[in-house]
Structure formats: C-alpha cells, structure tokens
Protein backbone atom coordinates (compact mmCIF):
# COMPACT_ATOMS: atom_id res chain seq x y z
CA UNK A 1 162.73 76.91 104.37
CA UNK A 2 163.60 80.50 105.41
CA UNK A 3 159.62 81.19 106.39
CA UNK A 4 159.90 78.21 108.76
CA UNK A 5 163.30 79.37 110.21
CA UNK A 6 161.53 82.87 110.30
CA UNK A 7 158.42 80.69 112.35
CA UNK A 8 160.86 78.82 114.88
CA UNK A 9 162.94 82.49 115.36
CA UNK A 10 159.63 84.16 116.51
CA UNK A 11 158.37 81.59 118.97
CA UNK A 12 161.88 81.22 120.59
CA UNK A 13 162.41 84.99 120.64
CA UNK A 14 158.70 84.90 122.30
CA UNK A 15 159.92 82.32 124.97
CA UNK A 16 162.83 84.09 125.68
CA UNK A 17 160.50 86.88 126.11
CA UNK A 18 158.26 85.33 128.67
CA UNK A 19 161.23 83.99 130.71
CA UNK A 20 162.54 87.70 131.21
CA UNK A 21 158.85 88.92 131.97
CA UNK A 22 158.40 90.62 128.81
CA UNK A 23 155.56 91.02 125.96
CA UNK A 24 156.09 88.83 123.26
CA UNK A 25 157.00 90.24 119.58
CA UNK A 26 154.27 91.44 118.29
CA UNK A 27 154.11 89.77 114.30
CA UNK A 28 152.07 89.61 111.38
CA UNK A 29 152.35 86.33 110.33
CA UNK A 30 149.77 83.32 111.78
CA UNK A 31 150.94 80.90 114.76
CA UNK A 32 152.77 78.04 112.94
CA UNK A 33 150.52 75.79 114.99
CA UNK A 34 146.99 78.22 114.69
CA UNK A 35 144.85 75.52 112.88
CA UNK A 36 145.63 73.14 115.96
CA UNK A 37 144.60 75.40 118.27
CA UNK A 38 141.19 75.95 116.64
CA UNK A 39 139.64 73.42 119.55
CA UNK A 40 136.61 75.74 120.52
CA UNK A 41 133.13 73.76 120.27
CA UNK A 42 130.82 75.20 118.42
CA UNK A 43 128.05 74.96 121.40
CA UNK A 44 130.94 77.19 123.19
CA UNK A 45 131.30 80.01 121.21
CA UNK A 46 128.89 82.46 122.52
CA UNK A 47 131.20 85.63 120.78
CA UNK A 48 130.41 89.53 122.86
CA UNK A 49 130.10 92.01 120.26
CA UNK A 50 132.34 94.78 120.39
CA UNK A 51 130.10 97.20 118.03
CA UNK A 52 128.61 100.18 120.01
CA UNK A 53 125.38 100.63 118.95
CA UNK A 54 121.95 102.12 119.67
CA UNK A 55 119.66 100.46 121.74
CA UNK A 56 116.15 101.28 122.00
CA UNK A 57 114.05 100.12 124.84
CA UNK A 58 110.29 99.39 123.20
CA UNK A 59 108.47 98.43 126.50
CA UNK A 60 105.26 98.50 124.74
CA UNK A 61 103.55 98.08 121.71
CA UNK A 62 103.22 101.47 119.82
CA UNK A 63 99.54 100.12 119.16
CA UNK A 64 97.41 97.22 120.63
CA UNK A 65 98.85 93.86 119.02
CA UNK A 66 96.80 90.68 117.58
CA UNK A 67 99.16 88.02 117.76
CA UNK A 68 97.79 85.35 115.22
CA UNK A 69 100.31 82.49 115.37
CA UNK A 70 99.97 80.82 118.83
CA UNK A 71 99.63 77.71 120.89
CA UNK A 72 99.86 78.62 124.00
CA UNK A 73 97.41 76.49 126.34
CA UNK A 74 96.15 74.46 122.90
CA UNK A 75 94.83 70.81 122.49
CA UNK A 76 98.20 69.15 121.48
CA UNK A 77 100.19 70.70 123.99
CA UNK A 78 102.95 71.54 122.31
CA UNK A 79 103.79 74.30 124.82
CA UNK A 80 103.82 73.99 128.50
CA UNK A 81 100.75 74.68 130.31
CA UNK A 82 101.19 78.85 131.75
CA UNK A 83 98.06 79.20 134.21
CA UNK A 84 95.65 81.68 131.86
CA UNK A 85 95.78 84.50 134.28
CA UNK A 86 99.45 85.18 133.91
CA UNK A 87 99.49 84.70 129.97
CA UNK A 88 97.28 88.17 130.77
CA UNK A 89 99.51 89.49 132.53
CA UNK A 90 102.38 88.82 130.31
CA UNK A 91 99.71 90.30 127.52
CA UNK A 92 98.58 93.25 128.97
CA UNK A 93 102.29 94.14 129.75
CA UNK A 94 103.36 94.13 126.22
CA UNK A 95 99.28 96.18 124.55
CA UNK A 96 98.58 92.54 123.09
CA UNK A 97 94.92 92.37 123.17
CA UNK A 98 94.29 89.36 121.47
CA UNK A 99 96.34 85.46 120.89
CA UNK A 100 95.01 83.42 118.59
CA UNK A 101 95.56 79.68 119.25
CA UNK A 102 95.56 78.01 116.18
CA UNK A 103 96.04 73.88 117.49
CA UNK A 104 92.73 73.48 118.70
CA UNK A 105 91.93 70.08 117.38
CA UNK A 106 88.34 69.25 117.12
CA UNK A 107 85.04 67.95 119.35
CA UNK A 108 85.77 67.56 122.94
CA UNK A 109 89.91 68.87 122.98
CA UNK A 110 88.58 71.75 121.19
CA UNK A 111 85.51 72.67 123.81
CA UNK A 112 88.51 72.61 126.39
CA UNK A 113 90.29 74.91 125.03
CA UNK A 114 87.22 77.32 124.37
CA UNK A 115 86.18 76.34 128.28
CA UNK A 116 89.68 77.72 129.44
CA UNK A 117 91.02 80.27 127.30
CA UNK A 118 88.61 82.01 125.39
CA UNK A 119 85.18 81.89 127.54
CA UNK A 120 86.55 83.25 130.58
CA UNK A 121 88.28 86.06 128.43
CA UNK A 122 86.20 87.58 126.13
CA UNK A 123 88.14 89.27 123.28
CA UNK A 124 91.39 88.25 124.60
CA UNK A 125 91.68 84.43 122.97
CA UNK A 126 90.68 83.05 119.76
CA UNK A 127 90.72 79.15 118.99
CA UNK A 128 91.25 77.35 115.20
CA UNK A 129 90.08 73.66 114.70
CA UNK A 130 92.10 71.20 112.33
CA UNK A 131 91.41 68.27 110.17
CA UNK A 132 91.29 64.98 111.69
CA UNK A 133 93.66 63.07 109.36
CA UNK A 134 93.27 59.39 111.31
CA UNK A 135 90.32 59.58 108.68
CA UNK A 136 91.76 59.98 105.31
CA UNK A 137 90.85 56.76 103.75
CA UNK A 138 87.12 56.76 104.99
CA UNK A 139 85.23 56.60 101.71
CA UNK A 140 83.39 59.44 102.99
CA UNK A 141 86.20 61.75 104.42
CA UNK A 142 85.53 64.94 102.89
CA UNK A 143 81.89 64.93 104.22
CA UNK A 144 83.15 64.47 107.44
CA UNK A 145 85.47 66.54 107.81
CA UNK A 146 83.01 69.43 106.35
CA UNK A 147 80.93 68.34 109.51
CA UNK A 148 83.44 68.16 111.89
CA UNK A 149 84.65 71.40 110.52
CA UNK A 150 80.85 73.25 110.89
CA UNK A 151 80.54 71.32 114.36
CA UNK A 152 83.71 73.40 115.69
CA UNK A 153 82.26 76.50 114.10
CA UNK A 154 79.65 75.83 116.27
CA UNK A 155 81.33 75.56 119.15
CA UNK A 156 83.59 78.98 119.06
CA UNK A 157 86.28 77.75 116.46
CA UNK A 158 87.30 80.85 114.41
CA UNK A 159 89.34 79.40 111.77
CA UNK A 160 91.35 75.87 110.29
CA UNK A 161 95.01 75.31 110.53
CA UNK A 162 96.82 72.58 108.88
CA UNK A 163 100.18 72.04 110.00
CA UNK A 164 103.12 70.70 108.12
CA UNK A 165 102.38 67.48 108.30
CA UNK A 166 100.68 67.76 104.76
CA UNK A 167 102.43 67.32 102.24
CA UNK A 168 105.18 65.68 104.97
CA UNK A 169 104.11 63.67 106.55
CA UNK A 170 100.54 62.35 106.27
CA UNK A 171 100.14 59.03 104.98
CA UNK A 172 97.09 56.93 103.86
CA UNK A 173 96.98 53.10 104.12
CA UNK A 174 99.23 52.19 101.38
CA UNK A 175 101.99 54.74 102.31
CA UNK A 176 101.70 57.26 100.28
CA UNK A 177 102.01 60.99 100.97
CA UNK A 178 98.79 62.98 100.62
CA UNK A 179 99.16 65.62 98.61
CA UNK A 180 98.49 69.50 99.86
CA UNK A 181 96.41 69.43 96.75
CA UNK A 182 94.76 66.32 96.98
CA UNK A 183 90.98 66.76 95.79
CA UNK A 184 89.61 65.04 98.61
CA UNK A 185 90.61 68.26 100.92
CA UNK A 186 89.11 70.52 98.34
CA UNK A 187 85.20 70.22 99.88
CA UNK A 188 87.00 71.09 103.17
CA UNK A 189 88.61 74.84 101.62
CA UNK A 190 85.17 75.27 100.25
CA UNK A 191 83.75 74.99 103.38
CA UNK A 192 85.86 77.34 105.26
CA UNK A 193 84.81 79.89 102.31
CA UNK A 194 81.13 79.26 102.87
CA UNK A 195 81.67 80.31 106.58
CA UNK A 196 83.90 82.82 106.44
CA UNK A 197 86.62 81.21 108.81
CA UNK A 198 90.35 81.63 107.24
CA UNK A 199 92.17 78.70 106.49
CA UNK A 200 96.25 78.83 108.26
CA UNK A 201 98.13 76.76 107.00
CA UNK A 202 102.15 75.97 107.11
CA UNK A 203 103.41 73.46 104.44
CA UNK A 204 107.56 73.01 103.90
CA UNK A 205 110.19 74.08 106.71
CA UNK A 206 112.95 76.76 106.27
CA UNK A 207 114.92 76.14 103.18
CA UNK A 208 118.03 75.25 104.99
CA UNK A 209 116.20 71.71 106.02
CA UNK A 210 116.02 70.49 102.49
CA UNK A 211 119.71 70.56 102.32
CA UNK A 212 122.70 68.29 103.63
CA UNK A 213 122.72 68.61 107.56
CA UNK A 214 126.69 69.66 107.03
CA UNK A 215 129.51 72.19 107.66
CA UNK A 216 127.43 74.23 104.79
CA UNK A 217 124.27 74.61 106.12
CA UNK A 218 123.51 77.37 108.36
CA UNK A 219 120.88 75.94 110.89
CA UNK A 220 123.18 72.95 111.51
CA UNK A 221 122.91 73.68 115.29
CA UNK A 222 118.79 73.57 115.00
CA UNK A 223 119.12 70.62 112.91
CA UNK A 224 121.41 68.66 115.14
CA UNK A 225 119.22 69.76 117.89
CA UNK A 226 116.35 68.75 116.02
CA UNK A 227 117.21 65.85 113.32
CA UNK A 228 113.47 64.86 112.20
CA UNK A 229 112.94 68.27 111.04
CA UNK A 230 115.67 67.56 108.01
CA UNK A 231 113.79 66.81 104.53
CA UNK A 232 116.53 65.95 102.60
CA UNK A 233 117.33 62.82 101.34
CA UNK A 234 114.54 60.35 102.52
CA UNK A 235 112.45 60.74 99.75
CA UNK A 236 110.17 63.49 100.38
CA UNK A 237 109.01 65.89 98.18
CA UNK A 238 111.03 69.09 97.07
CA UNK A 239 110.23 72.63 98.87
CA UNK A 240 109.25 73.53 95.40
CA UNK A 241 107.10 71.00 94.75
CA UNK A 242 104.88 71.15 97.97
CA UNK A 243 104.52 74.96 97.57
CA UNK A 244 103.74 74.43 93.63
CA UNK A 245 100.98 72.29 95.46
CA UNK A 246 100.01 74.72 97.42
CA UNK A 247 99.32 77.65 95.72
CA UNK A 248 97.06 75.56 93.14
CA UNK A 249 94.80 74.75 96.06
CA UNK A 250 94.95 78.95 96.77
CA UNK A 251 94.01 79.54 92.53
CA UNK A 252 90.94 76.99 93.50
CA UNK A 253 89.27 78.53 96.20
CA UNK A 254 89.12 81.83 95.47
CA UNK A 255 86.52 82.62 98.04
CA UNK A 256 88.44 81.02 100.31
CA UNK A 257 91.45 83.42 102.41
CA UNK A 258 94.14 81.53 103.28
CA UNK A 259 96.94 82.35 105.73
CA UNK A 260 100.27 81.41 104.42
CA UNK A 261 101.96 81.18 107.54
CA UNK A 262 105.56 81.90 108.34
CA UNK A 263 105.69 84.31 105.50
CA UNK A 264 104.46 81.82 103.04
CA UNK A 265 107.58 79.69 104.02
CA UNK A 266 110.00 81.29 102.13
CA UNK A 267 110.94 84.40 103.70
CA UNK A 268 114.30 83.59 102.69
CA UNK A 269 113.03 84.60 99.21
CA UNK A 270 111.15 87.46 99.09
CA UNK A 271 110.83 86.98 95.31
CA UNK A 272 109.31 84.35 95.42
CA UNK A 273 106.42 85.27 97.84
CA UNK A 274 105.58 88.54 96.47
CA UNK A 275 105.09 86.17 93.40
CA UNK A 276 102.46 84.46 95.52
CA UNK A 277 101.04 87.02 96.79
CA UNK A 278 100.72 89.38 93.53
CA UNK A 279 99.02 86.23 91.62
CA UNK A 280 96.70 85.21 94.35
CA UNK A 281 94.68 88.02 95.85
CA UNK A 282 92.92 85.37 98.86
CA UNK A 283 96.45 85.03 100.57
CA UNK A 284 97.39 86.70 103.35
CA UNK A 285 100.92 86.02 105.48
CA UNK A 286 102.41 86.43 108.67
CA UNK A 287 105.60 86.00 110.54
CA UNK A 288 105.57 83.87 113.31
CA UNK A 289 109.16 82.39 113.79
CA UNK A 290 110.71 83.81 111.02
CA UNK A 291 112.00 87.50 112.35
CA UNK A 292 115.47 85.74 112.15
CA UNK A 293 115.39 85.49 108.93
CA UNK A 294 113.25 89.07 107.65
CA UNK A 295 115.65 90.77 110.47
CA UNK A 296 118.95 90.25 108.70
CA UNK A 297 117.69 91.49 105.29
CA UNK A 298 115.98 94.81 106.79
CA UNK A 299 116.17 96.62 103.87
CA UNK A 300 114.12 94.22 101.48
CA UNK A 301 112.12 92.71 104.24
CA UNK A 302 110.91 96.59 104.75
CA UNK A 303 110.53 97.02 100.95
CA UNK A 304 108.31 94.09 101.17
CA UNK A 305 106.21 95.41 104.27
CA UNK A 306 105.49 98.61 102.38
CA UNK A 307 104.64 96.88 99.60
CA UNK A 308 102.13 94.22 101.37
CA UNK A 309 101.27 96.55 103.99
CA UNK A 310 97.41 95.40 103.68
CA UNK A 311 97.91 91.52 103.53
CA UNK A 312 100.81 91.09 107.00
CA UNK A 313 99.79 89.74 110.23
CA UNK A 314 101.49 90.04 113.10
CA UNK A 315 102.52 86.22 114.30
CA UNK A 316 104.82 85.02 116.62
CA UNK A 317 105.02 80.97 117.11
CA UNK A 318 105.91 81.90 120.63
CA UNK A 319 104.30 81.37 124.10
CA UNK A 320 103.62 85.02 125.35
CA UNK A 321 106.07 86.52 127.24
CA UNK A 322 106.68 90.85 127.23
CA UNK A 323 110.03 90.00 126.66
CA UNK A 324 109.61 87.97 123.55
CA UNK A 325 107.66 90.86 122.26
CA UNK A 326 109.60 93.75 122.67
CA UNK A 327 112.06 91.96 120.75
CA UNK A 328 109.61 91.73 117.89
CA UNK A 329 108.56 95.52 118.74
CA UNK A 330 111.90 96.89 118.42
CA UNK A 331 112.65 95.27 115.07
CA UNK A 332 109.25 96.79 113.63
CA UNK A 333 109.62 100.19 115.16
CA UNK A 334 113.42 100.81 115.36
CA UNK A 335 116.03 101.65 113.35
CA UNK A 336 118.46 99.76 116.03
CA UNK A 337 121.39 97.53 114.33
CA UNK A 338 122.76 94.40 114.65
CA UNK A 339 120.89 92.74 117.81
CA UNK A 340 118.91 89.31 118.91
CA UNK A 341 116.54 87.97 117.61
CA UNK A 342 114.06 86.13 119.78
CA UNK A 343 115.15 82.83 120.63
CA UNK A 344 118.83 83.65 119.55
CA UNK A 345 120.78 81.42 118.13
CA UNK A 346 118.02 78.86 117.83
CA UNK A 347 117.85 79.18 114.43
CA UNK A 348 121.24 80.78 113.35
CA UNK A 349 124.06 82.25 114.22
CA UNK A 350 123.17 86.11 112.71
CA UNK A 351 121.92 88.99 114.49
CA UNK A 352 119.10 91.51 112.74
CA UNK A 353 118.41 95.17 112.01
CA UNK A 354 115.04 97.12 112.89
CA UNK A 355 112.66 98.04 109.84
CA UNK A 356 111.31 101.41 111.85
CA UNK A 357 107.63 100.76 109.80
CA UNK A 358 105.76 103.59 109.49
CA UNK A 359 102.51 104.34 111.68
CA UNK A 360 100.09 103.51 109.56
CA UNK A 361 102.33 100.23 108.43
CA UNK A 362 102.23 99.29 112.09
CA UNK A 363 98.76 99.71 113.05
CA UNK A 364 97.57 97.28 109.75
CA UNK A 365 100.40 94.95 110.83
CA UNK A 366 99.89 95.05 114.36
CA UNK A 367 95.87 94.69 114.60
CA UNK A 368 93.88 96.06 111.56
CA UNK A 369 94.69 93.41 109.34
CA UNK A 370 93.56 90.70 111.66
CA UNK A 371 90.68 92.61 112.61
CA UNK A 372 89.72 92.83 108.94
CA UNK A 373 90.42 88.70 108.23
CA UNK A 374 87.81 88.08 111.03
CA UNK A 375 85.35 90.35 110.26
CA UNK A 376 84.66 88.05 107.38
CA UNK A 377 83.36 85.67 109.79
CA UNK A 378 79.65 84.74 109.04
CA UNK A 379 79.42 80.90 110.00
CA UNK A 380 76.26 80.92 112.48
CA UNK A 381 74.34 82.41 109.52
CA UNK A 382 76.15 79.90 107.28
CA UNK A 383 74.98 76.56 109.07
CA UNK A 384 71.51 78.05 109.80
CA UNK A 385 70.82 78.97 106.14
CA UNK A 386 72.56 75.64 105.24
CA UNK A 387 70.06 73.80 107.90
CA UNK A 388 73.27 72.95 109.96
C-alpha cells in the first residue's frame, strides 16, 4: 500500500512539475505503468549504439580473394541478373579474382552459364553442375547421373553441389525422403573422386530452424520473414540425424573431397565440426552466410581458424558487391569490436568482433586453399582414359 502511495506521490509531484515548467523528480523506482508502455514493434527497433569504438576501413583485400560460395548469374536464378561486366567491377574493387558459381544445373542451363560468365572471363568465374533429382526413381539413376555428371565435366563444370534439399526435401514416388546417404547417390561421390571435381554440398539449416518459431528463438525475424525455412515439427528429420547421414557418406568416399558448406552447418558448434573435420581428412569447409554467427564468438571462431587453417575457404552466399566484402575483410583482418555483419539483422539481432588472422592464415583462407582443392582437377584425362 505505501509503495503505491509512494507511485501516485511521484507522478503527481511530476505533473505538478511540468505545469510550473520544471524537470520532473528524478527516481529510482520503474513507471507504475512501464510494462504498458512497452508498445515498440519489433521491426521498429533499429537501437544506435552508444559504444565508441575503433573502426577500421579495409577497402581491399590484404590478398587476392577466391570467393567459393556464389550464385550470382547461375541457372536457377536465385539472384537477380547483375550485367557480367559490373560483377568485375564490383570484383576487381574489392582483389577478388575469382567467384565460383556453384547452381549451375546441368546440359543446356549449364552451357549458358559457361557461355556468359566464365568463357568471356578467363580465370575470373568458375561453374558447379548438380544432380538432376526429377530422376530418382529411374531404375537406372545412378548411371545417369554419373553421365550427366562427366557430360558437364565436359563442358567446363568444375565441381557438384547439392543443396539442402537432400535430406529435406527430396522425395521419390511414394513420398519418402531420400536419404543424404542413400546408396543410390554413392556411384555419383565416386565419380566426382575419379575426376577430381569436389563435391559442395549444404545439408540442415542453422540450428535455430529446428526449434519452435517463438519468443525463444533468436532468428524469429528470418523465420517470420521466411516460414518454409522452419524444420520443426512437420516431421522431418533431426539436424542430428541428417548430419549423422552425412558424414557416413564423407567415411565412404575417401577419395572423394567434399565441401561442407556453411561451416559444415553448425558453426554454432564449433565442437562439433572440428569433430568432423579431425575424423574425416576429405572435408574441407567454408563460410558463406555464416560470419553472423563465427563473428560473435571471435575468440573460438579464431581458435578454430588457427587450428583448420589448411582446410577454410573463403565463401560468401552473397552476390558481389565491394561493400559486402569489406565487411567480411574487416572481420578477418581486424581486431575492430562490436559492428555489422553483412546483411544485418537478417539473421539476428547481434553484432560481431574481428578475428585479425594472421598473414599466412589469410592468404590459405583467402585463395591458397581453393587454389589447392582445384588443382586436384584431372577430369579430361579421366573420361578419355575411361573412353568417355
């Protein structure tokens, strides 16, 4: 009773206040009536940090850049068109030498993509093919797919991505959900082996999308924005499950390198990929779309980088723009605090902290890691010993 009397004596004493053109009290209590004044959106609340802190212009790439998670210009189109001439530009402005587009479907979509980007630019572009899944229940999909798979080899493919669909969302007649480790894919890792082309593929989401889209989860924004990228509750498979999945298909093809893409998926635990990657010597990773979350751990994310020095990529899941890139530059070569992230708050509402890599950290994670992945590329002699 006396704290509400105490309440009602400080907002009349602050009207009185007001009325005589004076400050009100100044207390140490909350409003009486602060929860109903907690009306803000959430879409609204675009908060100005107040923290003075360093910021380090990185105009430039310290060393030339192979960015190996792209689909800029590809055969789904999942980015707008950007005329190839100013992706260049945007390229040259930034020391990226080369983009690797990774959705470059197969026969005819996949020539167009060679005819626009990577003919016309030698050294600049690089195209992947996929797997044709419309297929699956042919009797004699594997064998086709090897062929489709040594036909885009042919053609200029460098590479095989499988996107998430696998595992997902890819279905055969009955319904069910083909399995990342399904045998009838395992002539198709073989194959990539054989030729010396590096198999990317992304399987699961972020773990946040296996959980309740609620007050709880922190990409509830992206997932709003977004609802068909939750997994949970409609009878998929766990996270754990499809990456269990996963890495058995990696322990089968040994000769096969695979690029776990996104940082393996789980860059929200670190644990768990260094797991991976200490088990399975044929993986490599990379980090396209996920400096959100390596940014706001910076001191185990760089721990990791150190560690796996020899087996990072650079990757962005980003159409090229020198903006978009100096963001990633100055979180791998600065020591700045608490900033943006690219595509802020797309995926959360948390800022990250540069790693400031070493030299010789940046130039295997920058270029000389990619370089080394494709120098492993021996396909024309493949299909010509193979009678192909």
């Amino acid at each position: 009773m006396l704290a509400v009397l105490a309440a009602i004596f400080v907002l009349a004493a602050g009207a009185v206040a007001q009325q005589q053109g004076q400050a009100p009290a100044i207390g140490y209590k909350s409003a009486p009536d602060a929860e109903q004044r907690k009306t803000l959106l959430l879409r609204d609340f675009h908060p100005q940090s107040m923290l003075h802190a360093r910021v380090t212009n990185v105009p430039r790439a310290k060393f030339f850049v192979i960015d190996v998670h792209n689909h800029i210009n590809d055969a789904l189109g999942i980015d707008e068109h950007v005329p190839p001439a100013q992706v260049i530009r945007e390229m040259d402005a930034a020391n990226v030498r080369t983009v690797v587009i990774l959705t470059g479907q197969w026969s005819d979509k996949l020539q167009r993509v060679l005819d626009e980007m990577v003919k016309p630019y030698p050294g600049r572009f690089m195209v992947f093919t996929q797997i044709d899944w419309s297929k699956i229940d042919n009797p004699d999909f594997s064998q086709q797919m090897v062929a489709q798979l040594d036909d885009a080899v042919r053609r200029g493919a460098r590479g095989l991505k499988v996107l998430k669909d696998l595992g997902l969302g890819v279905r055969d007649r009955s319904g069910k959900l083909i399995a990342v480790d399904d045998p009838r894919l395992d002539p198709i890792w073989e194959e990539c082996g054989r030729l010396g082309v590096p198999v990317a593929i992304h399987v699961t989401d972020p773990e946040a999308f296996f959980h309740p889209t609620d007050g709880n989860n922190e990409r509830y924004e992206e997932l709003t924005e977004h609802p068909d990228w939750s997994f949970y509750d409609h009878d998929f498979p766990s996270k754990e499950a499809i990456l269990a999945a996963r890495d058995r298909v990696f322990a089968r093809h040994p000769r096969t390198t695979f690029v776990a893409l996104h940082l393996a998926n789980w860059p929200e635990n670190l644990d768990a990929v260094s797991a991976m990657l200490d088990r399975l010597p044929n993986v490599m990773v990379e980090f396209g779309a996920r400096q959100a979350e390596l940014g706001r751990q910076p001191r185990r994310a760089r721990e990791f980088f150190l560690r796996y020095q020899d087996r990072i990529m650079f990757g962005t899941d980003s159409e090229p723009e020198a903006e978009m890139y100096r963001n990633y530059f100055r979180w791998l070569e600065t020591d700045d605090e608490y900033f943006d992230y690219a595509g802020y708050p797309g995926q959360g509402r948390w800022k990250i902290y540069g790693m400031k890599l070493p030299d010789e950290v940046l130039r295997k994670v920058y270029y000389a890691n990619a370089e080394r992945l494709f120098a492993r590329f021996h396909g024309a002699t493949a299909a010509r010993k193979a009678g192909r």
